[in-house]
Protein backbone atom coordinates (compact mmCIF):
# COMPACT_ATOMS: atom_id res chain seq x y z
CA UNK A 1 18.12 -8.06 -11.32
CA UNK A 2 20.06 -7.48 -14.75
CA UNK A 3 20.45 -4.31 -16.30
CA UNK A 4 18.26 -3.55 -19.01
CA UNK A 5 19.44 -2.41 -22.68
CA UNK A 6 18.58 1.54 -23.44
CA UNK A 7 19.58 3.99 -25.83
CA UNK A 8 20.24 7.15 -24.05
CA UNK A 9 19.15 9.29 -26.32
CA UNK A 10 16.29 11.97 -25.35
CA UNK A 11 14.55 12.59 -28.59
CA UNK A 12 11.23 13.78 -29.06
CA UNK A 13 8.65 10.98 -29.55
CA UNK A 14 4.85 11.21 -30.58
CA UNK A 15 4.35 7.76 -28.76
CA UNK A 16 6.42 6.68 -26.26
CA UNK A 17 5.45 3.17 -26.92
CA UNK A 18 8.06 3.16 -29.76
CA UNK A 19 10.63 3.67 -27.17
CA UNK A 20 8.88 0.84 -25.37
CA UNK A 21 9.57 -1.09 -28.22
CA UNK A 22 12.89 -0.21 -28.64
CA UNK A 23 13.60 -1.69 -25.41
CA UNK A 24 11.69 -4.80 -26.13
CA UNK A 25 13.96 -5.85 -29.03
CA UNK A 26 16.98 -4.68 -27.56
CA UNK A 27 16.14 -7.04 -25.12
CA UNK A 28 14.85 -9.28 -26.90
CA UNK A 29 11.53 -9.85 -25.32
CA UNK A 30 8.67 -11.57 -26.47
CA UNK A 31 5.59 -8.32 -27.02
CA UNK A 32 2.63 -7.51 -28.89
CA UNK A 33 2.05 -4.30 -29.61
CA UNK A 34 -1.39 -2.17 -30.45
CA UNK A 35 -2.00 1.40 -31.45
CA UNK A 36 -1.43 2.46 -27.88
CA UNK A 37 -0.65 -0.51 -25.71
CA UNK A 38 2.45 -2.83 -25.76
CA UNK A 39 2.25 -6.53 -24.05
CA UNK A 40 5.84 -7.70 -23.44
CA UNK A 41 6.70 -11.06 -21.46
CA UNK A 42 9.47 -10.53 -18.84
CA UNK A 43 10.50 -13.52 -17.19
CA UNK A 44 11.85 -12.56 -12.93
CA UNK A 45 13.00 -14.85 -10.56
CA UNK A 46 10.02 -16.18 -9.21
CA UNK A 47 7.02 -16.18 -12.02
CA UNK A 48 6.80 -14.43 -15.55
CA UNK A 49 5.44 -10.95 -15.27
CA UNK A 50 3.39 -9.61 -18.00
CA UNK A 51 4.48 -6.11 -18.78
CA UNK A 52 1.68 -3.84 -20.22
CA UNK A 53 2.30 -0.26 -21.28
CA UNK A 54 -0.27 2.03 -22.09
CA UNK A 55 0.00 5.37 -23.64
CA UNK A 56 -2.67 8.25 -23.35
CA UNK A 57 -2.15 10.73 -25.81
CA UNK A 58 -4.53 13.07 -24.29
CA UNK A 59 -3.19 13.39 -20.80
CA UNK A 60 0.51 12.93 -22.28
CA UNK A 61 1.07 9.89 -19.60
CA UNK A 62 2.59 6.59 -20.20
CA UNK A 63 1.80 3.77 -17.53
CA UNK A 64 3.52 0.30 -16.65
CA UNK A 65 2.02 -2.07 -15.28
CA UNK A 66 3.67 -5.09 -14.30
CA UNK A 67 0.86 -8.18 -13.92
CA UNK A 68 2.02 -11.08 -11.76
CA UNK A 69 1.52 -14.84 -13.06
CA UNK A 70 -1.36 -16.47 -11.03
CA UNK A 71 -4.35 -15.60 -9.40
CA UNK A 72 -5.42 -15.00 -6.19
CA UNK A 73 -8.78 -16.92 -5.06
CA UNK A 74 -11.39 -15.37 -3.68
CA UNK A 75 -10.77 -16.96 -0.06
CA UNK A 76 -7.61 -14.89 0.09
CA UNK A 77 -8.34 -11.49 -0.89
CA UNK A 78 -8.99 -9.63 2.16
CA UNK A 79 -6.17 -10.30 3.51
CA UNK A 80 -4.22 -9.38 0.43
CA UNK A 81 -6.20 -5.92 0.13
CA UNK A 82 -4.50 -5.71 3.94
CA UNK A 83 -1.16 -6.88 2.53
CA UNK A 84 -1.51 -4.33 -0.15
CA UNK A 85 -1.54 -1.28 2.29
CA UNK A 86 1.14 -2.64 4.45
CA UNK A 87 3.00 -2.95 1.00
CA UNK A 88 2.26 0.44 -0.61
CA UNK A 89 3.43 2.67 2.73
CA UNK A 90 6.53 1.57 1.75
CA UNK A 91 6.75 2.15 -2.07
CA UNK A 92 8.40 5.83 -3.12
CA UNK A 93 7.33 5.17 -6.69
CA UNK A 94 3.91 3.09 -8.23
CA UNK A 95 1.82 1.18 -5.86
CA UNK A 96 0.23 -2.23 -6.27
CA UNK A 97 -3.17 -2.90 -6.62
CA UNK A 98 -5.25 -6.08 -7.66
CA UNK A 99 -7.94 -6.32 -10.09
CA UNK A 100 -10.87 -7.70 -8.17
CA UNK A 101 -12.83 -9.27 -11.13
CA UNK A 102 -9.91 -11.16 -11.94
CA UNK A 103 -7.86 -11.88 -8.69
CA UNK A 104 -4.93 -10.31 -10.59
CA UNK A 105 -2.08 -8.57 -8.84
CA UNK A 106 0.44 -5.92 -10.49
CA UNK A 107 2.99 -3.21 -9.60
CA UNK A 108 1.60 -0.06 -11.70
CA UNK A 109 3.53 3.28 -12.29
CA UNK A 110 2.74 6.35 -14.84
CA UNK A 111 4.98 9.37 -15.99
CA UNK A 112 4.42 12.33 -17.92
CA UNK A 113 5.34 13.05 -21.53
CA UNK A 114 5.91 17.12 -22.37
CA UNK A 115 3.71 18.93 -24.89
CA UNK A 116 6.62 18.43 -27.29
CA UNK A 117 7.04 14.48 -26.71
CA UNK A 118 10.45 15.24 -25.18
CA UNK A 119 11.70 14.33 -21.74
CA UNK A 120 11.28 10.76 -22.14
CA UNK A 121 14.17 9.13 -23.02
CA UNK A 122 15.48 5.10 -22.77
CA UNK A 123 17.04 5.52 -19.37
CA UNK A 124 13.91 6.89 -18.03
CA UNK A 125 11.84 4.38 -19.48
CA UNK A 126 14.62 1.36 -18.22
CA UNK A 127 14.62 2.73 -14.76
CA UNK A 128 10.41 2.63 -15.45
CA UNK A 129 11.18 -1.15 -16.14
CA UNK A 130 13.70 -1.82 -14.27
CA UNK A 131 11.62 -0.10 -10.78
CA UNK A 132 8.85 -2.25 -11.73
CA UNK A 133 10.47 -5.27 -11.84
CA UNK A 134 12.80 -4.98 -8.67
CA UNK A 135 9.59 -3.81 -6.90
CA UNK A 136 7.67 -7.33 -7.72
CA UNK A 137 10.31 -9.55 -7.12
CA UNK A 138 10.88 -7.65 -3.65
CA UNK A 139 7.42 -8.51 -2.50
CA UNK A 140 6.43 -11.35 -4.62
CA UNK A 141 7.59 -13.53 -1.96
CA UNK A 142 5.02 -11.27 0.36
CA UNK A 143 2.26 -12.11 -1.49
CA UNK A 144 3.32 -16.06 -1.75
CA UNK A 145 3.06 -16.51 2.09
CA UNK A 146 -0.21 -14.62 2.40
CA UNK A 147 -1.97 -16.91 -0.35
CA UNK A 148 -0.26 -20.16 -0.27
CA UNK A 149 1.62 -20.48 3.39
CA UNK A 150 -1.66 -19.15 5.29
CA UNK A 151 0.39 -16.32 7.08
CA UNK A 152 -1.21 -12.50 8.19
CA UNK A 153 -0.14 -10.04 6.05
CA UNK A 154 2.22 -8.45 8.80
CA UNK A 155 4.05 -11.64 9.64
CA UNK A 156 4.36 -12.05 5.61
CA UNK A 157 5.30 -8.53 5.20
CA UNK A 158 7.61 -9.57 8.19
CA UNK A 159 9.55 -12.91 7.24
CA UNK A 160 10.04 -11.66 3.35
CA UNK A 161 11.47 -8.37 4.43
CA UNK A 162 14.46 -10.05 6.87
CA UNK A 163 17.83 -7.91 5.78
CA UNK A 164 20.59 -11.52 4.95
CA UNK A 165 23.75 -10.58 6.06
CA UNK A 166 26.91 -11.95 3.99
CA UNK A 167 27.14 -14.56 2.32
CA UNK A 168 27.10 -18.61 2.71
């Protein structure tokens, strides 16, 4: 996974979403951007991840979520609601869920802005990114044998998870 592009500056923000944006350019992704969601196209090593931020200016919280590409069919989805909970025992930050009218799987996250709009800063919100993204490419693979290779979520959870030792 590359490092991502941040200015370290902590300055105080009324919408974190223009620090998402910041980020966006600076590495130069593809986004769209509303009053308080921002759509940016992040391409990983095994699909092209959709990454949505939302900001709720109420609660102060901004969340990531980080959409895989694909679907997964109906046939499928108990066992990927099992793979999910094998998955998310193992997660320190975010959790993954799927979005059952859809068959849509994604790595989501939130953190909390201050009353004054500080404590955010580009580093926190690349290491937001950059979490999200390491997280989904760690268990896309996961997901891939439970859909597409047939296997039980443990034995998928199992063969993706294998530690490589050097190098060939």
């Amino acid at each position: 996974m590359t490092t991502l592009i941040a200015d370290d500056d902590t300055a105080p923000v009324s919408n974190p979403l223009d620090l998402v944006e910041e980020l966006a350019n600076a590495n130069d992704w593809v986004f769209d951007r509303q009053e308080d969601e921002l759509t940016a196209a992040v391409t990983g090593g095994y699909c092209e991840y959709q990454l949505r931020f939302f900001w709720r200016e109420e609660e102060r919280v901004l969340q990531i979520a980080s959409v895989f590409d694909g679907r997964v069919p109906e046939s499928k989805r108990a066992n990927v609601y099992e793979t999910l909970g094998l998955i998310n025992e193992r997660l320190w930050l975010g959790h993954f869920e799927m979005w059952c009218d859809e068959g849509l799987l994604m790595y989501r996250h939130a953190t909390i802005a201050d009353e004054e709009g500080t404590g955010l800063s580009g580093n926190h919100l690349a290491i937001m990114v950059e979490t999200a993204l390491s997280e989904c490419e760690r268990f896309y693979p996961v997901f891939q044998f439970v859909v597409w290779a047939g296997k039980t979520p443990k034995d998928a959870l199992d063969a993706a998870m294998l530690e490589t030792m050097g190098e060939a």
